[in-house]
N, C-alpha and C. Protein backbone atom coordinates (compact mmCIF):
# COMPACT_ATOMS: atom_id res chain seq x y z
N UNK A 1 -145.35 -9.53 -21.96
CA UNK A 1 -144.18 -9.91 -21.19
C UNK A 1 -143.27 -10.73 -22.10
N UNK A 2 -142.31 -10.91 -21.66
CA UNK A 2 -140.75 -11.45 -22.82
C UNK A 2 -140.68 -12.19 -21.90
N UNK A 3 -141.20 -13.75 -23.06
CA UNK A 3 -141.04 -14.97 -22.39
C UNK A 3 -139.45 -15.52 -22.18
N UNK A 4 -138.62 -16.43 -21.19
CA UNK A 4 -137.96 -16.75 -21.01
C UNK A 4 -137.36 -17.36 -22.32
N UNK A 5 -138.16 -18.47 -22.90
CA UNK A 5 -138.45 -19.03 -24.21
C UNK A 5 -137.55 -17.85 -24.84
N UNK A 6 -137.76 -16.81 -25.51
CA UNK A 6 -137.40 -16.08 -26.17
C UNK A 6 -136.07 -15.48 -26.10
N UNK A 7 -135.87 -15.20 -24.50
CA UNK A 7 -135.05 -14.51 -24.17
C UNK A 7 -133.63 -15.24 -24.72
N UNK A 8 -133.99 -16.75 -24.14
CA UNK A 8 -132.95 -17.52 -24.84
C UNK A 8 -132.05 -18.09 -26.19
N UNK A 9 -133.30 -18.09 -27.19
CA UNK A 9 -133.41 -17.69 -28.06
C UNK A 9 -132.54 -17.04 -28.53
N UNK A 10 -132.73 -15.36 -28.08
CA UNK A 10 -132.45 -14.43 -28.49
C UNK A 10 -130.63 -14.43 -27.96
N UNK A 11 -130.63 -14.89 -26.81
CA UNK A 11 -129.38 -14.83 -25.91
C UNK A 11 -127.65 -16.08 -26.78
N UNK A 12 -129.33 -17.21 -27.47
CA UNK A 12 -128.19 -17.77 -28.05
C UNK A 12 -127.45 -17.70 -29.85
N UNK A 13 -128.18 -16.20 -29.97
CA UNK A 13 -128.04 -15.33 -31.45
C UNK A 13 -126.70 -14.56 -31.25
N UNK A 14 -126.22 -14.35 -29.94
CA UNK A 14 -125.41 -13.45 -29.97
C UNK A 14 -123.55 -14.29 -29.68
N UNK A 15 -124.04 -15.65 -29.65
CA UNK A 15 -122.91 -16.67 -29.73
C UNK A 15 -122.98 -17.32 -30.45
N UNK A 16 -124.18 -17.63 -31.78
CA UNK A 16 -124.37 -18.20 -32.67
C UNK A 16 -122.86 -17.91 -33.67
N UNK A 17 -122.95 -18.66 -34.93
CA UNK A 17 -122.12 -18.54 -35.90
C UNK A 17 -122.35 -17.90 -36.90
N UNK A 18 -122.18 -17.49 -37.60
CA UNK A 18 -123.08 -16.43 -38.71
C UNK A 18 -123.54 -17.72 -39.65
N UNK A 19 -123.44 -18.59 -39.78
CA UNK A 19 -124.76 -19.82 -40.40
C UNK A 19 -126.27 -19.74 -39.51
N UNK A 20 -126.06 -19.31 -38.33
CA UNK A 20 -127.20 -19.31 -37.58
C UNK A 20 -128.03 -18.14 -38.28
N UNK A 21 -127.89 -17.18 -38.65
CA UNK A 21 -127.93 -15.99 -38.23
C UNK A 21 -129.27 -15.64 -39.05
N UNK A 22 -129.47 -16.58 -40.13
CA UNK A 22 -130.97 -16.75 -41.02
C UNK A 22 -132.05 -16.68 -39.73
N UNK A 23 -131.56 -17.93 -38.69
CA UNK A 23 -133.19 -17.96 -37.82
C UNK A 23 -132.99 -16.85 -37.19
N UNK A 24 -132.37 -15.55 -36.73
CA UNK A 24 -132.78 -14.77 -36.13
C UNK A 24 -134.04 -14.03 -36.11
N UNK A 25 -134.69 -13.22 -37.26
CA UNK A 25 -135.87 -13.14 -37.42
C UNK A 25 -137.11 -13.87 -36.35
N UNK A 26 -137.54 -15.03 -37.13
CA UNK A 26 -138.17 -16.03 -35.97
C UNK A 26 -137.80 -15.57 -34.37
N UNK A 27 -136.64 -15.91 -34.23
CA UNK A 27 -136.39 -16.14 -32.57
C UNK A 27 -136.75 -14.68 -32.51
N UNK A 28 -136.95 -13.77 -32.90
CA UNK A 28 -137.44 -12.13 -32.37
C UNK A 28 -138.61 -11.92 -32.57
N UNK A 29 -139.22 -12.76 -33.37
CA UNK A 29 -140.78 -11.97 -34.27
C UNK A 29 -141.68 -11.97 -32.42
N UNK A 30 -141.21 -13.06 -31.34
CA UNK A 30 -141.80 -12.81 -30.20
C UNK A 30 -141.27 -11.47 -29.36
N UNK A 31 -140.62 -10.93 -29.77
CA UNK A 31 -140.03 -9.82 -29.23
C UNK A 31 -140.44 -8.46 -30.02
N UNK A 32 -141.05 -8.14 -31.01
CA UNK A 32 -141.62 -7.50 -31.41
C UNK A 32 -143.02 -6.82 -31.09
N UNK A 33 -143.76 -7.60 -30.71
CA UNK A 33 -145.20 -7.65 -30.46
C UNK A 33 -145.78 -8.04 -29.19
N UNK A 34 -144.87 -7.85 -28.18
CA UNK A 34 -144.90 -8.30 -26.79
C UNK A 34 -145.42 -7.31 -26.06
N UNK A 35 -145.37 -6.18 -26.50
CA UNK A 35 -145.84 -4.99 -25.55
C UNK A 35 -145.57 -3.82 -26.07
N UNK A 36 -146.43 -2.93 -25.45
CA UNK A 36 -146.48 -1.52 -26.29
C UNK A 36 -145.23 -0.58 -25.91
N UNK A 37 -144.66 -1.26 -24.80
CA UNK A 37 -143.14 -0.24 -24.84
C UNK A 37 -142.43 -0.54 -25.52
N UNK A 38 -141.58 0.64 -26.12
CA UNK A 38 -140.57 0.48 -26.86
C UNK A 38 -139.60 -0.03 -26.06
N UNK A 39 -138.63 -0.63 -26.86
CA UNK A 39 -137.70 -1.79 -26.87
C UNK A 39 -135.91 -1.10 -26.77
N UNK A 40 -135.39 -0.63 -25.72
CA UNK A 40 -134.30 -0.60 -25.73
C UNK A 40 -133.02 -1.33 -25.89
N UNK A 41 -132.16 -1.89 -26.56
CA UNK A 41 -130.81 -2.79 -26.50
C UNK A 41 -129.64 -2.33 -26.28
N UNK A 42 -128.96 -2.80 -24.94
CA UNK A 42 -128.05 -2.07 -24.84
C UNK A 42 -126.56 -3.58 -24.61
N UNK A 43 -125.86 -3.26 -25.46
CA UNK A 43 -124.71 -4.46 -25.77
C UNK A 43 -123.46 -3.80 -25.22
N UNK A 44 -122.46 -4.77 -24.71
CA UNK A 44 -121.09 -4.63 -24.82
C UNK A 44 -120.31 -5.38 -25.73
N UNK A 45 -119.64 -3.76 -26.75
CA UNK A 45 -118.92 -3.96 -27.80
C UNK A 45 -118.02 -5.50 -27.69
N UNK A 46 -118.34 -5.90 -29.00
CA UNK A 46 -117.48 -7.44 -28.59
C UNK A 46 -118.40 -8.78 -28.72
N UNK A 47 -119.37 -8.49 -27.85
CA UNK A 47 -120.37 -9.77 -27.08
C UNK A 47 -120.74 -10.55 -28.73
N UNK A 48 -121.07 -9.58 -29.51
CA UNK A 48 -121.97 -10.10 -30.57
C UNK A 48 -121.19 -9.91 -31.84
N UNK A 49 -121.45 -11.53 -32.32
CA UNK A 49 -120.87 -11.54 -33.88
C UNK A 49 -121.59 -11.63 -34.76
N UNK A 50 -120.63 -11.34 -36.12
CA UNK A 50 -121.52 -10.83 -36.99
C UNK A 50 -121.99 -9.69 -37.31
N UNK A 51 -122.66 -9.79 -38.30
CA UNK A 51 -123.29 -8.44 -39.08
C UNK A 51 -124.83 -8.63 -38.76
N UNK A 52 -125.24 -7.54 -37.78
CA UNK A 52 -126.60 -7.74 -36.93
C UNK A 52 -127.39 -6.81 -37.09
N UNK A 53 -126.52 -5.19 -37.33
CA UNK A 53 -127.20 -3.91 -36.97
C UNK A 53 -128.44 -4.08 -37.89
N UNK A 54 -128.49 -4.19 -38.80
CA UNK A 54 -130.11 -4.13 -39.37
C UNK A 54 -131.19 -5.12 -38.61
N UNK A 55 -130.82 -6.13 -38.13
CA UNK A 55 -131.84 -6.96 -37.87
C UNK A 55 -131.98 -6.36 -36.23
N UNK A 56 -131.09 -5.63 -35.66
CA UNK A 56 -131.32 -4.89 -34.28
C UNK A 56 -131.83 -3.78 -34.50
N UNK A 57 -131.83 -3.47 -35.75
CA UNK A 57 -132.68 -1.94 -35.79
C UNK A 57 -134.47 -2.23 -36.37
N UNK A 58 -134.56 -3.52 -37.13
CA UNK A 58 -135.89 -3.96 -37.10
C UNK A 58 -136.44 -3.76 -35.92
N UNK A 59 -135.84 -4.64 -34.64
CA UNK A 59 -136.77 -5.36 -33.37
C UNK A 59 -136.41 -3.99 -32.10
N UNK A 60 -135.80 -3.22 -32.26
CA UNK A 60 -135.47 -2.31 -31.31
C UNK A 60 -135.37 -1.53 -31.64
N UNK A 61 -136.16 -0.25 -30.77
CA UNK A 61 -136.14 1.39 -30.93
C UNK A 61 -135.03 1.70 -30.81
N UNK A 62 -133.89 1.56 -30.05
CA UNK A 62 -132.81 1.88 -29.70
C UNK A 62 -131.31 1.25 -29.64
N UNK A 63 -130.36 1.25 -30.06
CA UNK A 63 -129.69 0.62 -29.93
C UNK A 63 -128.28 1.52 -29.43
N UNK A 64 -127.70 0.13 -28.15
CA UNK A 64 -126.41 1.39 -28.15
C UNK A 64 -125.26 0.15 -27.78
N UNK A 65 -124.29 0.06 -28.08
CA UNK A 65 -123.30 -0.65 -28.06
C UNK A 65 -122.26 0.26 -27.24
N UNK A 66 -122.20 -0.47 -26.18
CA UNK A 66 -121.34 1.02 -24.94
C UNK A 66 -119.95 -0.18 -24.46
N UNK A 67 -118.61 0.23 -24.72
CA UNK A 67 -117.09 -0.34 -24.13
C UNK A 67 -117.34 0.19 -22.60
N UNK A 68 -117.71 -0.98 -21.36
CA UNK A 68 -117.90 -1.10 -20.09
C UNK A 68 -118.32 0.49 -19.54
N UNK A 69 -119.29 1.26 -20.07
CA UNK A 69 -119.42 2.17 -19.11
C UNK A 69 -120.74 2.55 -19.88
N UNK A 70 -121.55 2.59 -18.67
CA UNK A 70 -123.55 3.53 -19.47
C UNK A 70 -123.66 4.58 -19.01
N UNK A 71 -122.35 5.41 -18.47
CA UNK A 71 -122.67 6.72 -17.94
C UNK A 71 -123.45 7.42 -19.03
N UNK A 72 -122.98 7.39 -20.64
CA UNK A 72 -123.42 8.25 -21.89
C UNK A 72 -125.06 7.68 -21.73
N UNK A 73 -125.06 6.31 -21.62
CA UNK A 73 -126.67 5.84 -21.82
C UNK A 73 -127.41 6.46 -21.07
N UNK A 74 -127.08 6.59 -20.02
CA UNK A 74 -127.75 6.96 -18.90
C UNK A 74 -128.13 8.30 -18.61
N UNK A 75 -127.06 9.18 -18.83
CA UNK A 75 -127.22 10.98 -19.11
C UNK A 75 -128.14 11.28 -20.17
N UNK A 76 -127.57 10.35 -21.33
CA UNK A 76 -128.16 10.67 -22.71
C UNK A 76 -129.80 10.69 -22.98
N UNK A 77 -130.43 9.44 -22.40
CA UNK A 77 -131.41 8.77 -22.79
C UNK A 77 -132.23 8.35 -21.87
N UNK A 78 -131.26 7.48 -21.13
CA UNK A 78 -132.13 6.66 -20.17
C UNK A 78 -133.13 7.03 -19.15
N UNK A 79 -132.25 7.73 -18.17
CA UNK A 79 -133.12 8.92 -17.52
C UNK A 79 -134.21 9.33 -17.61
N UNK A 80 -134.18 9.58 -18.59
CA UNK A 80 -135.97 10.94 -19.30
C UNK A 80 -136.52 9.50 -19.70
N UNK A 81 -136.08 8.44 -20.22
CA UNK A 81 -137.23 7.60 -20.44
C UNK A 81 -137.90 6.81 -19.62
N UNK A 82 -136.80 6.43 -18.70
CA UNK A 82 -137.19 5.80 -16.94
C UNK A 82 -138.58 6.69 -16.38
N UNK A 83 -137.81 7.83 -16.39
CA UNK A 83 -138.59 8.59 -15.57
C UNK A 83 -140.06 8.78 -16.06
N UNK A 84 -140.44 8.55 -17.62
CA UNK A 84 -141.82 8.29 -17.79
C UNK A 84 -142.28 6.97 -18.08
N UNK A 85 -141.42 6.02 -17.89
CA UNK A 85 -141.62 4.34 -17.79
C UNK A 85 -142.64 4.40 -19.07
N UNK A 86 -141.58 4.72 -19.93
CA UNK A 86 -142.44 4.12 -21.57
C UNK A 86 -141.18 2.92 -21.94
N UNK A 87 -140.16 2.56 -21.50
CA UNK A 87 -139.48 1.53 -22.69
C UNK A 87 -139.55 0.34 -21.71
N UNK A 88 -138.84 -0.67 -22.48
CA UNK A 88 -138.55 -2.00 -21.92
C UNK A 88 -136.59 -1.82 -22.17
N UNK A 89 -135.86 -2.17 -21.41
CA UNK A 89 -134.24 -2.04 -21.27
C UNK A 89 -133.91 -3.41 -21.50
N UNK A 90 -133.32 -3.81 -22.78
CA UNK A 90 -132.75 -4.90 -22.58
C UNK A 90 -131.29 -5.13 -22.72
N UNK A 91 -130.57 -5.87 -22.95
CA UNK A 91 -128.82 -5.78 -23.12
C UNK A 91 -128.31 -7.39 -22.39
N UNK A 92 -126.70 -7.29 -22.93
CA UNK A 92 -125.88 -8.50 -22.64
C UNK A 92 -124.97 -7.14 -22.46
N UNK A 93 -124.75 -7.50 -21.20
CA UNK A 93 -123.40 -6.75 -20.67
C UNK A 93 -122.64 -7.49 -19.52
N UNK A 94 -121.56 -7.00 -19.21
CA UNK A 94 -120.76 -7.48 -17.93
C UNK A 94 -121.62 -6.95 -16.58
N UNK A 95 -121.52 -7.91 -15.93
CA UNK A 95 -122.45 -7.68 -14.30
C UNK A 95 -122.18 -6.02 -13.67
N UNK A 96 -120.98 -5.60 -13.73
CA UNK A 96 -121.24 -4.31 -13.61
C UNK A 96 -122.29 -3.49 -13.91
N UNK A 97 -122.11 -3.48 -15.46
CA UNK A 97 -122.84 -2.38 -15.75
C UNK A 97 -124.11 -2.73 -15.23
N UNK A 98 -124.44 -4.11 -15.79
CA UNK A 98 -125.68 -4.63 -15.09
C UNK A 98 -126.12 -3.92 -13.82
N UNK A 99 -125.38 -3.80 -12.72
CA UNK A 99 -125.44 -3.98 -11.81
C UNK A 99 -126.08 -2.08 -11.13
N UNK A 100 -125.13 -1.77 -12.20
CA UNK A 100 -125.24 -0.22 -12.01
C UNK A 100 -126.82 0.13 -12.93
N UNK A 101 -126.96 -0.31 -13.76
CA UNK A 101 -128.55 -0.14 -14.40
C UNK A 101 -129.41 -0.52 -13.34
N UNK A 102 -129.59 -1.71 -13.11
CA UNK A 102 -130.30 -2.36 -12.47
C UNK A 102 -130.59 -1.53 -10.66
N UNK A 103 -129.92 -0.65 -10.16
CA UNK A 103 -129.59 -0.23 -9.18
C UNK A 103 -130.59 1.40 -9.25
N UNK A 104 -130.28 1.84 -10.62
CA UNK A 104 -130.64 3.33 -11.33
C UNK A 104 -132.21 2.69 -11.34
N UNK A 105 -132.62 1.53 -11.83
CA UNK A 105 -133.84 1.55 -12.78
C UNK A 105 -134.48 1.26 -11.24
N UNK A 106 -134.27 0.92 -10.33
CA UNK A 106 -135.02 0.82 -8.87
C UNK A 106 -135.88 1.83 -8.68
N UNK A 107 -134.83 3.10 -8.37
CA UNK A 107 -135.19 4.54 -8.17
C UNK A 107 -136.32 5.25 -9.36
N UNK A 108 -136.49 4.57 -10.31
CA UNK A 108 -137.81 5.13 -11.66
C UNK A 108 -138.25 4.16 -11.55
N UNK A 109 -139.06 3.28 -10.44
CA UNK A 109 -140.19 2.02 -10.65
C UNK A 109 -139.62 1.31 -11.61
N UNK A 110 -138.85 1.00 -11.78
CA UNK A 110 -138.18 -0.52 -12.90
C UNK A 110 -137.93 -1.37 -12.24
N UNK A 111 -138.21 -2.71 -12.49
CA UNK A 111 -137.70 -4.67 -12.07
C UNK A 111 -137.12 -4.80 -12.95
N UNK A 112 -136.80 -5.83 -12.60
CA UNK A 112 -135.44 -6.77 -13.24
C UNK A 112 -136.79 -8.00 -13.50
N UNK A 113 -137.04 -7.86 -15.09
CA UNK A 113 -137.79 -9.30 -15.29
C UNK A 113 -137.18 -10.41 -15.54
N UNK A 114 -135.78 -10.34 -16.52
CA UNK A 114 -135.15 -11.43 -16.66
C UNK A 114 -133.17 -11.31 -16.44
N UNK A 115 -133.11 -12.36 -16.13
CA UNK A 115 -131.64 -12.06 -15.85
C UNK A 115 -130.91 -13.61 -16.05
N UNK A 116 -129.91 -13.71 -16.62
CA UNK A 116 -129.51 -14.84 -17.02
C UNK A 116 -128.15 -14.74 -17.56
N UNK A 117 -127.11 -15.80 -16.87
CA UNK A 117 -125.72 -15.39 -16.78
C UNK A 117 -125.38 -16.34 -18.61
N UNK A 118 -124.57 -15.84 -19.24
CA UNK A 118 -124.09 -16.45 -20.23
C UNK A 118 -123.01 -17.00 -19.92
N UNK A 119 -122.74 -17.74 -19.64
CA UNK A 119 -121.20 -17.92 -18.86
C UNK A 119 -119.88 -18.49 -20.31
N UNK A 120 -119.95 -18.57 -21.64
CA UNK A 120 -119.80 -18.82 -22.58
C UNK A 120 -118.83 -17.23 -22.73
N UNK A 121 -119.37 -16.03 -22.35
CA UNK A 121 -119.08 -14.98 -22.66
C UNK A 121 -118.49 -14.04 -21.36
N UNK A 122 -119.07 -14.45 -20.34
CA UNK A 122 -118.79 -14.07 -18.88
C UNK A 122 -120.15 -12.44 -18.72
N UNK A 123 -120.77 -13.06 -19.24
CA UNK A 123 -121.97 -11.54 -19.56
C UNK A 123 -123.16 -12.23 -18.92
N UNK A 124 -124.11 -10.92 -19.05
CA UNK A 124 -125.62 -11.00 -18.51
C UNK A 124 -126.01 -11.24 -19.07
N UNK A 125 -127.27 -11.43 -19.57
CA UNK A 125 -128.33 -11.19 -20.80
C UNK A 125 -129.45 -11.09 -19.52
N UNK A 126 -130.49 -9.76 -20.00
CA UNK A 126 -131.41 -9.09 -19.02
C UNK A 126 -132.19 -8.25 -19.95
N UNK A 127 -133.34 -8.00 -18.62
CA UNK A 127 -134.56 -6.96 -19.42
C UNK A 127 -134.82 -6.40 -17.85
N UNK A 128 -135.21 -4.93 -18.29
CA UNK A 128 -136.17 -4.13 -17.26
C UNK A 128 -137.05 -3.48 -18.02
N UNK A 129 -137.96 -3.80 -16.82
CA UNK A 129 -139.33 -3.60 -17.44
C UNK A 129 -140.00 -1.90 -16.50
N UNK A 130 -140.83 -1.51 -16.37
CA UNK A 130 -141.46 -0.65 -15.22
C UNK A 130 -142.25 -1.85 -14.52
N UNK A 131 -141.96 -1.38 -13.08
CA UNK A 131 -142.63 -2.53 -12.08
C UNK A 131 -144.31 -2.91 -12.25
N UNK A 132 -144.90 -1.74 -12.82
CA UNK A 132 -146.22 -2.10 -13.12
C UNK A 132 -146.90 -2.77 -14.27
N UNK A 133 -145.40 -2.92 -15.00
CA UNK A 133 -145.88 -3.55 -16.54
C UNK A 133 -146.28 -5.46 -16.20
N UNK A 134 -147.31 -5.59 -16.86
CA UNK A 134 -147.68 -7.09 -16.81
C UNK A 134 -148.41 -7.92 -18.27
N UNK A 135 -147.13 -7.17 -19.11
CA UNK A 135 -147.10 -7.60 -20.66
C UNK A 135 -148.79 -6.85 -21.23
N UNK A 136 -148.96 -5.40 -20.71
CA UNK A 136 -149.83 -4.56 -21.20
C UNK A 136 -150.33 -4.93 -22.43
């Protein structure tokens, strides 16, 4: 399971300054090894500064940076992976989209494990998990 601890962490990498940006590593190495599902990230273009993509392609199978809409995520990817509840969904997005994932991932046995407003950015920062996962 993806401790809160972490989440924050992780949540305060994406408002950090690029002097921060050395401890990132650390604040993820708990996000790596947390569970046997793979690790989805899904961002809105903007949220995050800096030069990240390598250190998001270390800690996450997936990465997708979507301008306010997951219809593509969702047709593309998401779907077929919901539907066999192998990943973990994480992302900083605007409550919408949030809102619209979070709504989809109901219907394929997915919770909402963490959810936490950034208000710095006017964004989410969140994870879905499959409802039966209990950090396997």
């Amino acid at each position: 399971m993806i401790s809160r601890r972490n989440f924050n962490k992780l949540a305060g990498f994406f408002v950090a300054s690029p002097f921060i940006l050395k401890t990132i590593p650390a604040a993820l190495a708990g996000l790596k090894d947390s569970s046997p599902l793979e690790k989805y990230f899904i961002y809105e273009r903007g949220a995050i500064k800096g030069d990240i993509e390598q250190l998001l392609a270390e800690n996450f199978h997936k990465i997708y940076a979507i301008k306010g809409d997951v219809t593509r995520v969702w047709y593309d990817d998401l779907y077929f992976r919901w539907k066999d509840g192998e990943i973990a969904t994480l992302g900083l997005t605007r409550e919408s989209e949030f809102f619209v994932l979070q709504t989809l991932a109901r219907d394929y046995g997915y919770k909402t494990e963490y959810r936490e407003l950034q208000p710095e950015l006017n964004m989410l920062f969140w994870s879905l998990v499959p409802a039966d996962f209990s950090g396997r």
